[in-house]
C-alpha atoms as a PDB file:
ATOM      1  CA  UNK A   1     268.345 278.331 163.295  1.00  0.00           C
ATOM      2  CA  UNK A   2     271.338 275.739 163.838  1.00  0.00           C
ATOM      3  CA  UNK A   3     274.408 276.827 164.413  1.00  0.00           C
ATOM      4  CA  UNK A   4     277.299 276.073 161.983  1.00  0.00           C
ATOM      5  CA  UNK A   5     280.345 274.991 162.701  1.00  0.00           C
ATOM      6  CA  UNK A   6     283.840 275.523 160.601  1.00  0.00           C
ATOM      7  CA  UNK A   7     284.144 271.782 161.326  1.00  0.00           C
ATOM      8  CA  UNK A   8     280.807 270.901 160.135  1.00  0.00           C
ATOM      9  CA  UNK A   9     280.683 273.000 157.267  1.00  0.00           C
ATOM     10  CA  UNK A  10     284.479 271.970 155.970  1.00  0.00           C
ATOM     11  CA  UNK A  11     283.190 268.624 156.489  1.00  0.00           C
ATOM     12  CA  UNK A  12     280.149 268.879 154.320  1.00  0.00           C
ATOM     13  CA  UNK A  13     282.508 270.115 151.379  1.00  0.00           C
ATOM     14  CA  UNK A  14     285.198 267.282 151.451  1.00  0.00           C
ATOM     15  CA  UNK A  15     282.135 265.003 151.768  1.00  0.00           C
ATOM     16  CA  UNK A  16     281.336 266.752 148.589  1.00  0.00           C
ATOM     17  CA  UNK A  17     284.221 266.763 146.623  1.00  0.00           C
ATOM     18  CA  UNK A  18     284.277 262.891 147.561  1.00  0.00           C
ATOM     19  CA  UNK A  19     280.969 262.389 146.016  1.00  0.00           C
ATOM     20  CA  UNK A  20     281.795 264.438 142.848  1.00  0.00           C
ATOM     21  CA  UNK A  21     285.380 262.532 142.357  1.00  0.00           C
ATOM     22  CA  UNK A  22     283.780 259.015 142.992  1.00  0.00           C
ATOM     23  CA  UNK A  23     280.884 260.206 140.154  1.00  0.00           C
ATOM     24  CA  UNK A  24     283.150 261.374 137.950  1.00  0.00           C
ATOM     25  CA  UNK A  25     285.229 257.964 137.831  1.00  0.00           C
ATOM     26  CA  UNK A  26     282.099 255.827 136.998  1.00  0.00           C
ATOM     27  CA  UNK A  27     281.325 258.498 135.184  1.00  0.00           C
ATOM     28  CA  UNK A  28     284.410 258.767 132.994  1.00  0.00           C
ATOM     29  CA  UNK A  29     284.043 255.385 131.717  1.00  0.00           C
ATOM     30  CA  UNK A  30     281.360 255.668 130.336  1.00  0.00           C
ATOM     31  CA  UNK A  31     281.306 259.227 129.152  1.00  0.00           C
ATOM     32  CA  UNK A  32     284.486 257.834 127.249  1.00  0.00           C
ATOM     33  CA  UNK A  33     282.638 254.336 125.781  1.00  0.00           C
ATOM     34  CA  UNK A  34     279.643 256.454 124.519  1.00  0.00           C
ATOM     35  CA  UNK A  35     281.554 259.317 122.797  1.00  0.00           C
ATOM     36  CA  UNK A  36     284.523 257.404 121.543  1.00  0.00           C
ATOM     37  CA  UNK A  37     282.832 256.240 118.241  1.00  0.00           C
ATOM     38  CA  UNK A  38     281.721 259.855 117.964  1.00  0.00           C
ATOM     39  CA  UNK A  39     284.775 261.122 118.026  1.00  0.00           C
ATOM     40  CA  UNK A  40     286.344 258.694 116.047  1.00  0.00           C
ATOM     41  CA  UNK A  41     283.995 259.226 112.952  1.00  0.00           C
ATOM     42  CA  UNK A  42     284.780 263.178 113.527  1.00  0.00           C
ATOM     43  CA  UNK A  43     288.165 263.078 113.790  1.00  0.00           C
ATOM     44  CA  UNK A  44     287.981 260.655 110.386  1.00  0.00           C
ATOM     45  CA  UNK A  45     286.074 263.309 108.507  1.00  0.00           C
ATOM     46  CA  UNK A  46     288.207 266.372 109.583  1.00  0.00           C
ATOM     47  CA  UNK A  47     291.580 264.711 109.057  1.00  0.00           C
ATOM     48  CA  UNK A  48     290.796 263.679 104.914  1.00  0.00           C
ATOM     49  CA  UNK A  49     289.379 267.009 104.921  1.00  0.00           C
ATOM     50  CA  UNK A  50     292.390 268.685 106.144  1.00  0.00           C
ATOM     51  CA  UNK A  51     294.841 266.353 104.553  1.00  0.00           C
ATOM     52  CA  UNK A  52     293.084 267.187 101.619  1.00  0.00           C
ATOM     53  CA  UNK A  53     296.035 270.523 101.652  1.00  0.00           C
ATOM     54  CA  UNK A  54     298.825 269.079 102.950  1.00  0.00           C
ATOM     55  CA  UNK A  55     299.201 265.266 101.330  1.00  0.00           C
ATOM     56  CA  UNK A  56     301.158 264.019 104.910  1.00  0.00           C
ATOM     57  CA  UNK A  57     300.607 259.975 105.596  1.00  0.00           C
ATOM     58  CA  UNK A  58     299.713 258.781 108.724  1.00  0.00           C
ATOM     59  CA  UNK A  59     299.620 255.782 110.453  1.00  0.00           C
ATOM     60  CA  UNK A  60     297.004 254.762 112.992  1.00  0.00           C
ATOM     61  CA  UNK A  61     294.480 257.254 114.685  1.00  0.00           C
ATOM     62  CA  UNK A  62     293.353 256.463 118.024  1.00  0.00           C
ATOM     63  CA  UNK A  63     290.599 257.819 120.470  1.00  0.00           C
ATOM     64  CA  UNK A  64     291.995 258.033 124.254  1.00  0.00           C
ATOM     65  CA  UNK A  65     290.747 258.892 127.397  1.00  0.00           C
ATOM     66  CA  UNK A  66     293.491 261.392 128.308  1.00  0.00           C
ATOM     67  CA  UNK A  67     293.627 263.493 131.315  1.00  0.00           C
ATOM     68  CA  UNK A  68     295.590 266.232 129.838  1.00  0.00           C
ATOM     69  CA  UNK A  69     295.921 266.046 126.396  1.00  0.00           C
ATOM     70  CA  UNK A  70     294.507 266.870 123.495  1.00  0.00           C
ATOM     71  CA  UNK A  71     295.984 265.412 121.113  1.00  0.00           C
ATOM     72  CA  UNK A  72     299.300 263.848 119.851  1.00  0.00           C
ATOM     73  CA  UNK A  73     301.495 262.693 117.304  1.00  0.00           C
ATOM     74  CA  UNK A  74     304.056 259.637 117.671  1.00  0.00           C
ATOM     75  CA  UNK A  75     307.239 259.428 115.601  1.00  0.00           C
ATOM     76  CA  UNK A  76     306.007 256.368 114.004  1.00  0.00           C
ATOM     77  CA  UNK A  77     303.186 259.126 112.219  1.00  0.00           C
ATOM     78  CA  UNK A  78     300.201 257.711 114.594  1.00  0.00           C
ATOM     79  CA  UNK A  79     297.987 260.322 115.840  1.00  0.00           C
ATOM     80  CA  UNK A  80     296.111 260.303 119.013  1.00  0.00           C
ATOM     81  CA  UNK A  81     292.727 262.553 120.082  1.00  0.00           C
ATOM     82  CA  UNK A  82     291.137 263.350 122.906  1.00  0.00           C
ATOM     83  CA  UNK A  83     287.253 261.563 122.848  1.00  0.00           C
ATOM     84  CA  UNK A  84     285.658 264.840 124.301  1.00  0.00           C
ATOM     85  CA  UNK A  85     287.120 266.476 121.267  1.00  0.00           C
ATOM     86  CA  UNK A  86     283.538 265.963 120.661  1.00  0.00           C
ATOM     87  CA  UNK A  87     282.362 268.419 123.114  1.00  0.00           C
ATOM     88  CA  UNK A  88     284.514 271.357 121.491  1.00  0.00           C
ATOM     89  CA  UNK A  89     283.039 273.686 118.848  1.00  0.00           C
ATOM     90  CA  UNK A  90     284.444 272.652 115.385  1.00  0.00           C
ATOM     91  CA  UNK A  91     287.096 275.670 115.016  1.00  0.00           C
ATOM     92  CA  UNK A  92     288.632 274.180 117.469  1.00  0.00           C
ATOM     93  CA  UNK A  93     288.495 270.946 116.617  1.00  0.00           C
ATOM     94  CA  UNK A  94     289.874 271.651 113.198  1.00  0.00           C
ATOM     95  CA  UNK A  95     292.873 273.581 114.738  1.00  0.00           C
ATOM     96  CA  UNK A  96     293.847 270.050 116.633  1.00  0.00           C
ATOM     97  CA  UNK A  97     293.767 268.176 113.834  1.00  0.00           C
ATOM     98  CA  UNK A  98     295.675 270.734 111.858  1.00  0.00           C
ATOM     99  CA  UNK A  99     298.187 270.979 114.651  1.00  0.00           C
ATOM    100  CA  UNK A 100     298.472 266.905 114.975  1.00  0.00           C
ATOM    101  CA  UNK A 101     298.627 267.042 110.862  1.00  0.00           C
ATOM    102  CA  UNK A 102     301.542 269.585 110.722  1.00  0.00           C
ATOM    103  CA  UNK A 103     302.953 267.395 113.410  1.00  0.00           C
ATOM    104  CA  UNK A 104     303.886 264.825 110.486  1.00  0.00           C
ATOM    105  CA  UNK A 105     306.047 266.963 108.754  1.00  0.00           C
ATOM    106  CA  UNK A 106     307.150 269.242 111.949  1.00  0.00           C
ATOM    107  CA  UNK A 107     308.108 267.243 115.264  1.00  0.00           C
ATOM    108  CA  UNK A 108     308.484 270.640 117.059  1.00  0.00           C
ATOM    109  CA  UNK A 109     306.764 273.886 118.270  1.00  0.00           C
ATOM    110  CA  UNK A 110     309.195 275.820 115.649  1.00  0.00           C
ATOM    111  CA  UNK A 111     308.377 278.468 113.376  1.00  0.00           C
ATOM    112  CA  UNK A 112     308.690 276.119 110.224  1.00  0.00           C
ATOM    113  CA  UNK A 113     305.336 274.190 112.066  1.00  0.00           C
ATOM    114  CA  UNK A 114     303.363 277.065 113.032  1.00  0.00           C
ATOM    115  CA  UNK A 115     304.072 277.938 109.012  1.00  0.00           C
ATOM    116  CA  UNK A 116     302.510 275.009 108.259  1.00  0.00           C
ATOM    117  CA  UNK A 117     299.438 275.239 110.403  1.00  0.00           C
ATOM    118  CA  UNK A 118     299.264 278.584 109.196  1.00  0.00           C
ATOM    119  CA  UNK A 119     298.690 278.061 105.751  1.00  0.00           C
ATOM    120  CA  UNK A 120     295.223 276.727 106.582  1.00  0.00           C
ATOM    121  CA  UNK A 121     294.610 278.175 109.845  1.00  0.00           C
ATOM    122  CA  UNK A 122     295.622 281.618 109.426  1.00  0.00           C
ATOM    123  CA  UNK A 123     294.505 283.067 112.945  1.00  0.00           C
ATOM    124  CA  UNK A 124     295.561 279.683 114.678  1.00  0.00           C
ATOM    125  CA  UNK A 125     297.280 281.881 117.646  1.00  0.00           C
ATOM    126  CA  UNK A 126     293.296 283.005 118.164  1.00  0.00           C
ATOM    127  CA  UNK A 127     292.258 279.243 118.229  1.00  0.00           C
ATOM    128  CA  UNK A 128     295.365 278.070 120.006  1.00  0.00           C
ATOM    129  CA  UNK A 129     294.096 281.110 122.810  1.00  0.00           C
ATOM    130  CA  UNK A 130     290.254 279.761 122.884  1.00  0.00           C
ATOM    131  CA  UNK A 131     291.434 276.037 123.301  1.00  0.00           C
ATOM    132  CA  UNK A 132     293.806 277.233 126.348  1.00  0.00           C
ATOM    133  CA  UNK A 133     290.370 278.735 127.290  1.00  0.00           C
ATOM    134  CA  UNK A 134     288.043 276.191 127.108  1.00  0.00           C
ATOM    135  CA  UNK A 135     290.478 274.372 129.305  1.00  0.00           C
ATOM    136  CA  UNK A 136     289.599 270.872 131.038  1.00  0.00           C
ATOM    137  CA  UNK A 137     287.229 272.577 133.586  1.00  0.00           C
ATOM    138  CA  UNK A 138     284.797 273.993 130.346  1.00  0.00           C
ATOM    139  CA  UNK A 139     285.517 270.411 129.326  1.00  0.00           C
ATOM    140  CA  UNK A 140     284.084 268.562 132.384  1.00  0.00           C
ATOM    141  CA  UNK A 141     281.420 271.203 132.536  1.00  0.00           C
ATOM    142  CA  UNK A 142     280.597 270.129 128.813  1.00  0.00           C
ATOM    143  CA  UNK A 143     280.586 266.550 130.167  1.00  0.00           C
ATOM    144  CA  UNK A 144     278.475 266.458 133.134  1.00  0.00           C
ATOM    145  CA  UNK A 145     276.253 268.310 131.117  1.00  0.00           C
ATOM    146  CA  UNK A 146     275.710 265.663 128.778  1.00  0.00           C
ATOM    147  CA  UNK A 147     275.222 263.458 131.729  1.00  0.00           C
ATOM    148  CA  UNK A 148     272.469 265.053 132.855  1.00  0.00           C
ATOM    149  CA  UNK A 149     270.446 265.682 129.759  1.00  0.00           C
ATOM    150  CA  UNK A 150     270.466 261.884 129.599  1.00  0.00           C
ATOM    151  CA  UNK A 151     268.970 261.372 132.714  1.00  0.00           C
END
């Protein structure tokens, strides 16, 4: 039986994390090129479904490759997603685009928005909790995944 060093064996896992990062940037690419229409034509759906309540107008919705976001709204009334929104089961993805939505009307984190998202998400501090869970690890889990089933 060989012997293992610390050394050798501290080595092997920065060797690694080295491959993993290096996959994941080629990776990334093209996870975001092949999901991007995806999401695009779900985010489409959900918003007129959601807007359907509230009546806001909105300018431009884009589909980013964003490290840490979700989601966003500009001041101009653009609204920006996340492409592996696609990955995320659809209570939560209807609680982002009610919370971009309400975003129109509510610049702020203030009770007056979470009013608004309430009135069609009633148990949105649930969702809110489960998309804090999911977090971006669940997310890259979700991601390599897909990877792999297409190899």
């Amino acid at each position: 039986m060989k012997k293992r060093t610390i050394i050798g064996v501290l080595g092997r896992l920065l060797y690694r994390k080295r491959k993993v990062r290096i996959l994941t940037k080629k990776s990334s690419r093209t996870m975001y090129m092949k999901y991007k229409e995806q999401a695009r034509v779900l985010v489409h759906e959900r918003l007129i479904f959601w807007n359907r309540h509230y009546g806001f107008t909105y300018g431009q919705v884009s589909i980013r490759d964003q490290k840490t976001r979700w989601g966003s709204c500009s001041k101009k009334g653009n609204l920006n997603f996340n492409y592996k929104i696609v990955f995320l089961p659809t209570e939560l993805v209807d609680y982002l685009i009610v919370h971009e939505l309400c975003h129109l009307k509510e610049f702020n984190h203030g009770p007056g928005f979470w009013n608004l998202v309430g009135e069609t998400i009633p148990e949105y501090v649930l969702r809110r909790n489960a998309l804090r869970a999911q977090g971006k690890y669940r997310v890259r889990e979700l991601e390599t995944n897909a990877l792999i089933a297409e190899r």
